[in-house]
N, C-alpha and C. Protein backbone atom coordinates (compact mmCIF):
# COMPACT_ATOMS: atom_id res chain seq x y z
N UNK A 1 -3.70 87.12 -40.98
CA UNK A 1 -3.72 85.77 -40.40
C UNK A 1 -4.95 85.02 -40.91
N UNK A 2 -5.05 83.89 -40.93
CA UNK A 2 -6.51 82.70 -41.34
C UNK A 2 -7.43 82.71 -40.13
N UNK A 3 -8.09 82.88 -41.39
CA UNK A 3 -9.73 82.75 -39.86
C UNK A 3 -9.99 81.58 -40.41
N UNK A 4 -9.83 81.06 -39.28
CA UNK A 4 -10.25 79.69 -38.94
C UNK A 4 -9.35 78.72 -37.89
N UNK A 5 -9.50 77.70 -38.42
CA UNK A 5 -8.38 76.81 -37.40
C UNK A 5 -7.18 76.56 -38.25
N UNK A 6 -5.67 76.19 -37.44
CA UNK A 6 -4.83 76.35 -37.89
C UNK A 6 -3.96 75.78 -36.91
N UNK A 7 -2.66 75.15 -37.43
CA UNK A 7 -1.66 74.67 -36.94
C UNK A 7 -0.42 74.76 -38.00
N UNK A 8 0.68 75.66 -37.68
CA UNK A 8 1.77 75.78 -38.56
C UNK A 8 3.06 75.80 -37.84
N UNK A 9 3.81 75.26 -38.15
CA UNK A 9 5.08 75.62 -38.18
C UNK A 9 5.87 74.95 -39.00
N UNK A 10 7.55 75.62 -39.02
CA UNK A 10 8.39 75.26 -40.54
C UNK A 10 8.50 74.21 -40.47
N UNK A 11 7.63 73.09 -40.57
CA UNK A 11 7.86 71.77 -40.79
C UNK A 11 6.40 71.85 -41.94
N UNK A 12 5.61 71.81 -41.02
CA UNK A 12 4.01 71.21 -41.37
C UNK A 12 3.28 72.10 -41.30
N UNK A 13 2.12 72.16 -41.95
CA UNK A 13 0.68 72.63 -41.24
C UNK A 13 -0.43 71.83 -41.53
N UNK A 14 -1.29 72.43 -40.68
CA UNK A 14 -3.01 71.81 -40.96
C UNK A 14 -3.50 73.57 -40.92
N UNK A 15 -4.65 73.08 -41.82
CA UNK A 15 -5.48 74.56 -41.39
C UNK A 15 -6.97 74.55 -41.88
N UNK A 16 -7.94 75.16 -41.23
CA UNK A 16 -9.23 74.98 -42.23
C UNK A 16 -9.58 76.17 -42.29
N UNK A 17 -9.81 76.82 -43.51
CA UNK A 17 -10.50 77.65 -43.90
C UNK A 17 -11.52 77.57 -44.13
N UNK A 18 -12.73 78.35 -43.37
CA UNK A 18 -14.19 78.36 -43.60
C UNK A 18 -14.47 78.84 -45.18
N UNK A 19 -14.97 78.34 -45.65
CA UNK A 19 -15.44 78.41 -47.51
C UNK A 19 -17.50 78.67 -47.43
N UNK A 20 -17.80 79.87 -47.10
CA UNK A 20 -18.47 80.55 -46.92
C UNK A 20 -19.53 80.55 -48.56
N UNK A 21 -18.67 80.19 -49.78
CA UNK A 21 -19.46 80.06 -50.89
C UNK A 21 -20.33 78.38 -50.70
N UNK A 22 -19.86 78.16 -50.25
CA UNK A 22 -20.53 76.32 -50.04
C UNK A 22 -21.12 76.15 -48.94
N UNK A 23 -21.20 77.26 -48.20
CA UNK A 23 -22.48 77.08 -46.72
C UNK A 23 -22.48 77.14 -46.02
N UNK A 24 -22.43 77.15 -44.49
CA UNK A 24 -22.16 76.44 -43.28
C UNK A 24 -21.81 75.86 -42.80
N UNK A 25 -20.70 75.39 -42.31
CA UNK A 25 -20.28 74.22 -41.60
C UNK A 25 -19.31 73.59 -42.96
N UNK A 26 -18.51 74.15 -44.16
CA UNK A 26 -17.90 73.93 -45.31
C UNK A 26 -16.55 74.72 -45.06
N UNK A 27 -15.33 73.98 -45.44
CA UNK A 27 -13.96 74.55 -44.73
C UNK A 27 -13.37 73.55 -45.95
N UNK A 28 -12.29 74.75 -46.44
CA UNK A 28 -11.19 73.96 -47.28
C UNK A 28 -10.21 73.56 -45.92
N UNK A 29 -9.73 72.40 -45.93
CA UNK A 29 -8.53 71.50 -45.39
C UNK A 29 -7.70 71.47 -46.12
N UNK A 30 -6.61 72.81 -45.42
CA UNK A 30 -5.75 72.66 -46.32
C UNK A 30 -4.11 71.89 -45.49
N UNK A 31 -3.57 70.87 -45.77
CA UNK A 31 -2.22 70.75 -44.99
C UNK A 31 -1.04 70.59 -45.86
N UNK A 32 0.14 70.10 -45.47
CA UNK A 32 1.74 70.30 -46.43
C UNK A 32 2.51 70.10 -45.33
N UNK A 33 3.61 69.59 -45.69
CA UNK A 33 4.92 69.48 -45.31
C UNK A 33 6.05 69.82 -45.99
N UNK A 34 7.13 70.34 -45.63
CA UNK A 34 8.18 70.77 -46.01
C UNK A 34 9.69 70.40 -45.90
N UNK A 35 9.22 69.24 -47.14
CA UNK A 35 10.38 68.11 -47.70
C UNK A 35 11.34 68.18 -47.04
N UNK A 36 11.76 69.23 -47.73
CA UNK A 36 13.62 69.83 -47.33
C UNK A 36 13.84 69.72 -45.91
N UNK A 37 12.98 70.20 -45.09
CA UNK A 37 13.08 70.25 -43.60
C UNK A 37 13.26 69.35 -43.03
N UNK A 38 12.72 67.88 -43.29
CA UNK A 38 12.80 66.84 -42.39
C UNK A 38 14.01 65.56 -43.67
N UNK A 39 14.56 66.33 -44.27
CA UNK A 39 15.89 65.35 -45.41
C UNK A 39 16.64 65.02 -43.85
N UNK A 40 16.89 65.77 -42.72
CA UNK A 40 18.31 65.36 -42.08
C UNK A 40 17.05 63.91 -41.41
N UNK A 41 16.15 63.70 -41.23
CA UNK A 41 15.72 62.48 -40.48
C UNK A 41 15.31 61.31 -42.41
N UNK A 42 14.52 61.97 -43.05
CA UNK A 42 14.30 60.95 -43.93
C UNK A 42 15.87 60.50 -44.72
N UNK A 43 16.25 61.12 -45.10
CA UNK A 43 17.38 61.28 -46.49
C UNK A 43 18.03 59.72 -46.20
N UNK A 44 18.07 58.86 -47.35
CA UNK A 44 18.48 57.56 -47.42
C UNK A 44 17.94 56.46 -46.55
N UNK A 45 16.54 56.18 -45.80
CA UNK A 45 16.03 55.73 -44.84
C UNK A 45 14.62 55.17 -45.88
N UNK A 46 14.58 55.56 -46.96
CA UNK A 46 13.38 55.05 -48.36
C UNK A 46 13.96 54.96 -49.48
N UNK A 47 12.98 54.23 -50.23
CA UNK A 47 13.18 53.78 -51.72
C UNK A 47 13.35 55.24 -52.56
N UNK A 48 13.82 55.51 -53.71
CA UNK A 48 13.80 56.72 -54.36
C UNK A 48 12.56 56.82 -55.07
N UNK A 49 11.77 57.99 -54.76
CA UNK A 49 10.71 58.51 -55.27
C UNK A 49 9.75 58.16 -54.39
N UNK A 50 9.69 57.99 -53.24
CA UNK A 50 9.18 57.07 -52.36
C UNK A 50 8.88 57.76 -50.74
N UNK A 51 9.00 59.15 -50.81
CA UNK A 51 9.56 59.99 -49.57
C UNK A 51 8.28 59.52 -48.52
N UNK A 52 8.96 59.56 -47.28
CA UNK A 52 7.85 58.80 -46.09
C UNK A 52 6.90 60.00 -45.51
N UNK A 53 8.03 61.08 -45.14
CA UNK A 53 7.04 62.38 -45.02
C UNK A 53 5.98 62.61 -45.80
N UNK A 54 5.98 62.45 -46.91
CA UNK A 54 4.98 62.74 -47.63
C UNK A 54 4.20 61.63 -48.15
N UNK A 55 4.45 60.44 -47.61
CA UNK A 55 3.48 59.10 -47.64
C UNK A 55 2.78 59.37 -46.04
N UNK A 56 3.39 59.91 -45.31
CA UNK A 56 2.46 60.20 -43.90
C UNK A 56 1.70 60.90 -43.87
N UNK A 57 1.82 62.05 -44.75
CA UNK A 57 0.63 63.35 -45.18
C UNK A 57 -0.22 62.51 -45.63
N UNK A 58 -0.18 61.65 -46.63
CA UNK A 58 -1.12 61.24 -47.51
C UNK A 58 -2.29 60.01 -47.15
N UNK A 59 -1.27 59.49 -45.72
CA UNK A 59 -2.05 58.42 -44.66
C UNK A 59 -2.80 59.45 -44.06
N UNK A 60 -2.39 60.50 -42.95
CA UNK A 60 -3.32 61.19 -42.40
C UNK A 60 -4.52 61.66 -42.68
N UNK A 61 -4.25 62.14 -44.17
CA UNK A 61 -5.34 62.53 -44.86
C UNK A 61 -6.48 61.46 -45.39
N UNK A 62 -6.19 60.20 -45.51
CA UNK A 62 -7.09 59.73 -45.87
C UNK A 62 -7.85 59.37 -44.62
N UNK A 63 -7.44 58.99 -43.49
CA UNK A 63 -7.45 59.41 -41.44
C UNK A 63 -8.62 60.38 -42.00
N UNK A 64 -8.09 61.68 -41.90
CA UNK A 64 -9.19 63.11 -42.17
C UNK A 64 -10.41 62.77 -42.56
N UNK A 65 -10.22 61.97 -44.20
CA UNK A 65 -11.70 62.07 -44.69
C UNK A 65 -12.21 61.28 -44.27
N UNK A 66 -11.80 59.72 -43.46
CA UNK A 66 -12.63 59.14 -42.43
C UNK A 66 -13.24 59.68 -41.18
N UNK A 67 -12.82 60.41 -40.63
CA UNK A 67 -12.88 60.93 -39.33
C UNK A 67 -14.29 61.98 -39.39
N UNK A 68 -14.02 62.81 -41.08
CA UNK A 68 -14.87 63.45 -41.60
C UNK A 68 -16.45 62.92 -41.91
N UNK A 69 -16.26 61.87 -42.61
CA UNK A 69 -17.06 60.93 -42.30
C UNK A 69 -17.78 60.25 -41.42
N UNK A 70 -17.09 59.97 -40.35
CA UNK A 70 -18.02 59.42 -39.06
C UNK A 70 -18.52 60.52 -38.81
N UNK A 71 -18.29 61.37 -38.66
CA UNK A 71 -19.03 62.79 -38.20
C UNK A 71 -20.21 63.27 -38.76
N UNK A 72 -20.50 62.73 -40.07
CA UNK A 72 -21.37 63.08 -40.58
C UNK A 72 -21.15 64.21 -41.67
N UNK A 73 -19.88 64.48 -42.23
CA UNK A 73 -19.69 65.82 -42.66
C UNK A 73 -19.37 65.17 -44.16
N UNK A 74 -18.88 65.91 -45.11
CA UNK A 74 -18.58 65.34 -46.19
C UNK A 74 -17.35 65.54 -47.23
N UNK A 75 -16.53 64.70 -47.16
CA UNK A 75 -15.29 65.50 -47.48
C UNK A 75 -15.24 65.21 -48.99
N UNK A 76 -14.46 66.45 -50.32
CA UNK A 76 -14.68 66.12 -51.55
C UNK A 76 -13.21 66.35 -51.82
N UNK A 77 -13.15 66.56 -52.47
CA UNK A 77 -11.35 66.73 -53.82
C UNK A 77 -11.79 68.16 -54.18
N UNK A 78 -10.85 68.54 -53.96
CA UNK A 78 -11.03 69.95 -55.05
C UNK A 78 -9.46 70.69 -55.65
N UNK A 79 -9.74 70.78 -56.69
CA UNK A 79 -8.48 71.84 -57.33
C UNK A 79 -8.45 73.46 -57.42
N UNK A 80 -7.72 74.06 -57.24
CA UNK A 80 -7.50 75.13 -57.24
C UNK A 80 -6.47 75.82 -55.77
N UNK A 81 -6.32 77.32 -55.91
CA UNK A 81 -5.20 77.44 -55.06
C UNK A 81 -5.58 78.24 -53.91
N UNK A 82 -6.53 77.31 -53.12
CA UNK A 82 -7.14 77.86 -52.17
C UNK A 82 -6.37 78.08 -50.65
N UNK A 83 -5.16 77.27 -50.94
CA UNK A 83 -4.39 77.29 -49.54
C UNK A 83 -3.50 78.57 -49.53
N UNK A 84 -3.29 79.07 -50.64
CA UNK A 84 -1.96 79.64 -50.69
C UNK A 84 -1.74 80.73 -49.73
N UNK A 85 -0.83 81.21 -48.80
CA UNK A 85 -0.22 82.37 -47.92
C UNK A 85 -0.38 81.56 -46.88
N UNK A 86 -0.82 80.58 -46.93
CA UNK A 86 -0.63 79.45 -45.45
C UNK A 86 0.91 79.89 -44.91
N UNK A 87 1.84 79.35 -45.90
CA UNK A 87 3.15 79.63 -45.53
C UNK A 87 4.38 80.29 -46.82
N UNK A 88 5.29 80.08 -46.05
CA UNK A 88 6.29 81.60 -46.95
C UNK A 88 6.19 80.01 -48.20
N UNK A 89 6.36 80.63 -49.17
CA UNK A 89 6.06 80.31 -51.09
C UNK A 89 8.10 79.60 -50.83
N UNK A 90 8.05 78.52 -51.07
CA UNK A 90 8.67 77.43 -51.56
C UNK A 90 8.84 76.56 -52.63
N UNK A 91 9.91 75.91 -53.00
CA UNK A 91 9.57 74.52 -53.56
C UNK A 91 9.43 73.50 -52.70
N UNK A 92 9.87 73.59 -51.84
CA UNK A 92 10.26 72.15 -50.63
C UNK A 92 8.68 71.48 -49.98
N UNK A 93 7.66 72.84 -50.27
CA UNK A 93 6.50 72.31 -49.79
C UNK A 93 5.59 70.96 -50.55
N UNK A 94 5.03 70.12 -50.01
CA UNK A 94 4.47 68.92 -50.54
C UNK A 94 2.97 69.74 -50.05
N UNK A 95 1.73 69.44 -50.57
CA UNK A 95 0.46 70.12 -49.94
C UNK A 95 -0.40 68.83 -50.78
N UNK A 96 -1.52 69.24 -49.76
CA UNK A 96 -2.57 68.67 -50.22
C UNK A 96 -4.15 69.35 -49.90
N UNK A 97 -4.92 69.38 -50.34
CA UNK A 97 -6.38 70.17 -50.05
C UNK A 97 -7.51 69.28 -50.20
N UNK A 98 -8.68 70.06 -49.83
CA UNK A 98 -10.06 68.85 -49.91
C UNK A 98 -10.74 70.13 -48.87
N UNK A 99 -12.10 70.04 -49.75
CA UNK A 99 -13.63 70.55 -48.88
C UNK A 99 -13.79 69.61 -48.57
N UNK A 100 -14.57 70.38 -47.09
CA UNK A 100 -14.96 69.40 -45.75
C UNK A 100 -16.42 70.28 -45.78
N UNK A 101 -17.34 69.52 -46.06
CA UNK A 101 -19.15 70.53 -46.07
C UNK A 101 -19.48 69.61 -44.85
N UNK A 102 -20.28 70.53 -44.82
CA UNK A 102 -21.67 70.04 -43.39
C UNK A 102 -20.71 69.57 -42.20
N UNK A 103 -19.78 70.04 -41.55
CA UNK A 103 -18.55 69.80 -40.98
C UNK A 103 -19.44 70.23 -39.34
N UNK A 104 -19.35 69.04 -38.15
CA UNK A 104 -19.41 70.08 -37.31
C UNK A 104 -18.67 71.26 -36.60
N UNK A 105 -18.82 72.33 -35.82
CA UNK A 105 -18.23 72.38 -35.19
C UNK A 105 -16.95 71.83 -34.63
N UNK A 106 -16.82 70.90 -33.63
CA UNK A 106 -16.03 70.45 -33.02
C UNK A 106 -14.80 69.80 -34.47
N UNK A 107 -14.72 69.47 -35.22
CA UNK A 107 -14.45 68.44 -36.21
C UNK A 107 -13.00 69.22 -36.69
N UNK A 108 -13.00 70.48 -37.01
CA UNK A 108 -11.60 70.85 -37.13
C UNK A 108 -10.55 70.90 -36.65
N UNK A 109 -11.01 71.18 -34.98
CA UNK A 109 -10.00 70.69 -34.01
C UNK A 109 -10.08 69.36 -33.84
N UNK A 110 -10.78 68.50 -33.87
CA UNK A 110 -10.46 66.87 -34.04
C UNK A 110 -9.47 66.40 -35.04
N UNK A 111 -9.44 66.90 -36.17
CA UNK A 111 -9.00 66.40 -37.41
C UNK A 111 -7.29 67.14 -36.95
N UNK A 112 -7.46 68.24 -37.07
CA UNK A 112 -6.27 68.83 -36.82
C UNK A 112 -5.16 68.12 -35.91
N UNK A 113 -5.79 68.47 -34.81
CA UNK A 113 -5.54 67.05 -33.72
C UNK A 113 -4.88 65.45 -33.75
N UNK A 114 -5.77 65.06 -34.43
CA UNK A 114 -5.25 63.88 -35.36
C UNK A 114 -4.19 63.87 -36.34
N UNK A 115 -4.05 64.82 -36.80
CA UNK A 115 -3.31 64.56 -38.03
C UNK A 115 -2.00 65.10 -37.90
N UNK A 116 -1.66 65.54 -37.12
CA UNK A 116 -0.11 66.48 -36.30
C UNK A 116 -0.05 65.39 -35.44
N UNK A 117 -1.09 64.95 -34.26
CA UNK A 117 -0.49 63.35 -33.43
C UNK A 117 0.16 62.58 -34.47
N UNK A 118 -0.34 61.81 -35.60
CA UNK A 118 -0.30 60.81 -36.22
C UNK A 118 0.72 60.93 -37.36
N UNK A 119 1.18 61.90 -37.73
CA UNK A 119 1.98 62.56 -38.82
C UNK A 119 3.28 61.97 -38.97
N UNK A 120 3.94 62.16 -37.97
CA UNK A 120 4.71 61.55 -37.37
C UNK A 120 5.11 60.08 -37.23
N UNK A 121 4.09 59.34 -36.37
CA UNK A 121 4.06 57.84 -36.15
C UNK A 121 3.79 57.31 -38.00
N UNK A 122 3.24 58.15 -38.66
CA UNK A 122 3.23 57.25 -39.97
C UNK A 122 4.41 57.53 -40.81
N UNK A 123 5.19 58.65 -40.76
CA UNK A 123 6.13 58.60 -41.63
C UNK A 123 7.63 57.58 -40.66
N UNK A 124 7.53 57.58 -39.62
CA UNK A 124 8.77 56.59 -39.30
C UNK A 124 8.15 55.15 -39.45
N UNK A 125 6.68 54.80 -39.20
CA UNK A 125 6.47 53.44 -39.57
C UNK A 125 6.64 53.33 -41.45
N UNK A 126 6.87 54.36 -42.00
CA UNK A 126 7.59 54.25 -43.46
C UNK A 126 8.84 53.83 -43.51
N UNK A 127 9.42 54.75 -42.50
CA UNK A 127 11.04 54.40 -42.67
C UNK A 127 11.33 53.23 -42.08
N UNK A 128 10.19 52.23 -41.89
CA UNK A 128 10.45 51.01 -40.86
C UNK A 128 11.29 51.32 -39.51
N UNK A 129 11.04 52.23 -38.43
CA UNK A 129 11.64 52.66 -37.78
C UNK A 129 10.36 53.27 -36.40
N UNK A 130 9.57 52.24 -36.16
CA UNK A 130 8.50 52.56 -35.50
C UNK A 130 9.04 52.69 -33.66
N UNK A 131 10.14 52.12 -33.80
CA UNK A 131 10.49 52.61 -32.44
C UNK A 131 11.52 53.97 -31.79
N UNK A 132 11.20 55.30 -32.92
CA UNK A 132 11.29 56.26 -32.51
C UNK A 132 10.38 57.02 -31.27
N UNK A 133 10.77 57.82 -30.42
CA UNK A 133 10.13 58.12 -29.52
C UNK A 133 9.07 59.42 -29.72
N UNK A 134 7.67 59.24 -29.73
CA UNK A 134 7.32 60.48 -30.23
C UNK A 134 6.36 61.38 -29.15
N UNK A 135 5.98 62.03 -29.22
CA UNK A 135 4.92 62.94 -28.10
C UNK A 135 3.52 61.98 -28.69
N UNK A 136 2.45 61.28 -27.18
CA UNK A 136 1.36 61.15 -27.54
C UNK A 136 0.75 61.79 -27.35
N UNK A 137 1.21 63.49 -27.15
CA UNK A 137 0.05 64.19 -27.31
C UNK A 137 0.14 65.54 -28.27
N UNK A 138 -0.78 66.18 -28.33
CA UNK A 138 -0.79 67.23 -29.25
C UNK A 138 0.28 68.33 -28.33
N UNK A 139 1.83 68.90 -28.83
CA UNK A 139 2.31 69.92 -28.60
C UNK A 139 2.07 71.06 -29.44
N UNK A 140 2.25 72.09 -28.49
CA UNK A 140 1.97 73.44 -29.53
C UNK A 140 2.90 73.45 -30.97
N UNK A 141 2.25 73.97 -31.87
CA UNK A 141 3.27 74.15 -32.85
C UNK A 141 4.76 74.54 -32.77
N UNK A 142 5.26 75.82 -32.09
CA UNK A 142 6.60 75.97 -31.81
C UNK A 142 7.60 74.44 -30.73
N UNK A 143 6.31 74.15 -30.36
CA UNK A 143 7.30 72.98 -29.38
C UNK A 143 7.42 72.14 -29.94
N UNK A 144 6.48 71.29 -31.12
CA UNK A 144 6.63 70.42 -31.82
C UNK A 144 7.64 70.49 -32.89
N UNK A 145 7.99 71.68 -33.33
CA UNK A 145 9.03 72.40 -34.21
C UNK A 145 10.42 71.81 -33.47
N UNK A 146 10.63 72.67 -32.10
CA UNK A 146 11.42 72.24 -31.57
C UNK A 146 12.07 70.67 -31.83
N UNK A 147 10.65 69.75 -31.08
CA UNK A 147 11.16 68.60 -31.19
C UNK A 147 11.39 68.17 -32.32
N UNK A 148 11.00 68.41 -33.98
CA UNK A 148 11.50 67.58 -35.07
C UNK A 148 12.80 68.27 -35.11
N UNK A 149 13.30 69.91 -34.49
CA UNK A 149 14.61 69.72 -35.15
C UNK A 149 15.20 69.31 -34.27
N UNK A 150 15.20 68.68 -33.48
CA UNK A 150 15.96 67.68 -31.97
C UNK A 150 15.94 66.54 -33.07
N UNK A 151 15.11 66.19 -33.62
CA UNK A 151 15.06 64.60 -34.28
C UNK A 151 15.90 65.13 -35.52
N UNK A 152 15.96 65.84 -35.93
CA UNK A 152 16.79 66.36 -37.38
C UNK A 152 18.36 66.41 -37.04
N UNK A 153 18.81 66.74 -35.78
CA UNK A 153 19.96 67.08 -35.66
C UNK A 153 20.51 65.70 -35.22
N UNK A 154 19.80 64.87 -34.11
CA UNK A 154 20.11 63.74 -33.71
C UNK A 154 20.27 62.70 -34.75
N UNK A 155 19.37 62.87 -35.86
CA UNK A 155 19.50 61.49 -36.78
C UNK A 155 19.73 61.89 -38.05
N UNK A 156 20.89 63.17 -38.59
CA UNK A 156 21.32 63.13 -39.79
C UNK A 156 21.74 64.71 -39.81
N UNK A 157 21.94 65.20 -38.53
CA UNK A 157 22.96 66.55 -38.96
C UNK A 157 21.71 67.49 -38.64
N UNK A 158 22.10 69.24 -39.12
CA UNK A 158 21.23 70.59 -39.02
C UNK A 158 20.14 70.45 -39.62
N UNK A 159 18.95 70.66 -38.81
CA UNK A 159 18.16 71.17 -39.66
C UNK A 159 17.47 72.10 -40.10
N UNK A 160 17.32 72.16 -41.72
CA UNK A 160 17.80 73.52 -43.00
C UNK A 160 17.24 74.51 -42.56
């Protein structure tokens, strides 16, 4: 299992891994979504090449490195394949990564927090569809699972 903080299920994750070569208070942020999973709510609802799920990852995250920021911490870009065994090895996964240095404490569960609330509200304000009903608060991962495949089955059939 990841030491550190973490939020997964077959939709999404967030997770931070403490990165122990860069110091104290330094955590790869690693998160992703899993395309295929949410086709029965996106599929024909965007432009082609244009997917909202993964324009909502990419809002949150820039959310993250602000949030990272007020805090005082410092968030960078980095390449390499530091997330990997997060979840079972796919194509359907979309990911994204970034060191978070001088991070406090509290800041992973903030971010995390944030970015599973908000995940959501930004990919239906993609699909121009902001008056879906969503949880304003943080549910556990399996319940939040639950509810996207309630939204998967309700607005375009099984979901995969």
């Amino acid at each position: 299992m990841l030491a550190g903080k973490s939020y997964i299920n077959e939709f999404l994750y967030f997770a931070f891994k403490p990165d122990k070569d860069r110091g104290e208070g330094s955590y790869i942020f690693c998160s992703g979504v899993e395309v295929s999973r949410f086709l029965p709510i996106t599929k024909g609802r965007h432009r082609p090449m244009s997917n909202p799920v993964m324009r909502g990852l990419q809002l949150v995250n820039v959310e993250a490195r602000a949030l990272a920021l007020s805090k005082g911490a410092i968030p960078k870009a980095v390449k390499g394949d530091y997330c990997s065994g997060l979840v079972p090895a796919s194509n359907g996964w979309y990911k994204e990564m970034l060191v978070i240095e001088n991070a406090p404490d509290s800041l992973p569960d903030e971010i995390i927090s944030h970015c599973v609330i908000n995940l959501l509200r930004k990919t239906f304000m993609a699909m121009g569809m902001p008056e879906v009903e969503l949880p304003d608060k943080l549910l556990g991962p399996d319940e939040l699972q639950k509810f996207i495949e309630g939204l998967c089955n309700k607005m375009g059939g099984q979901a995969s």
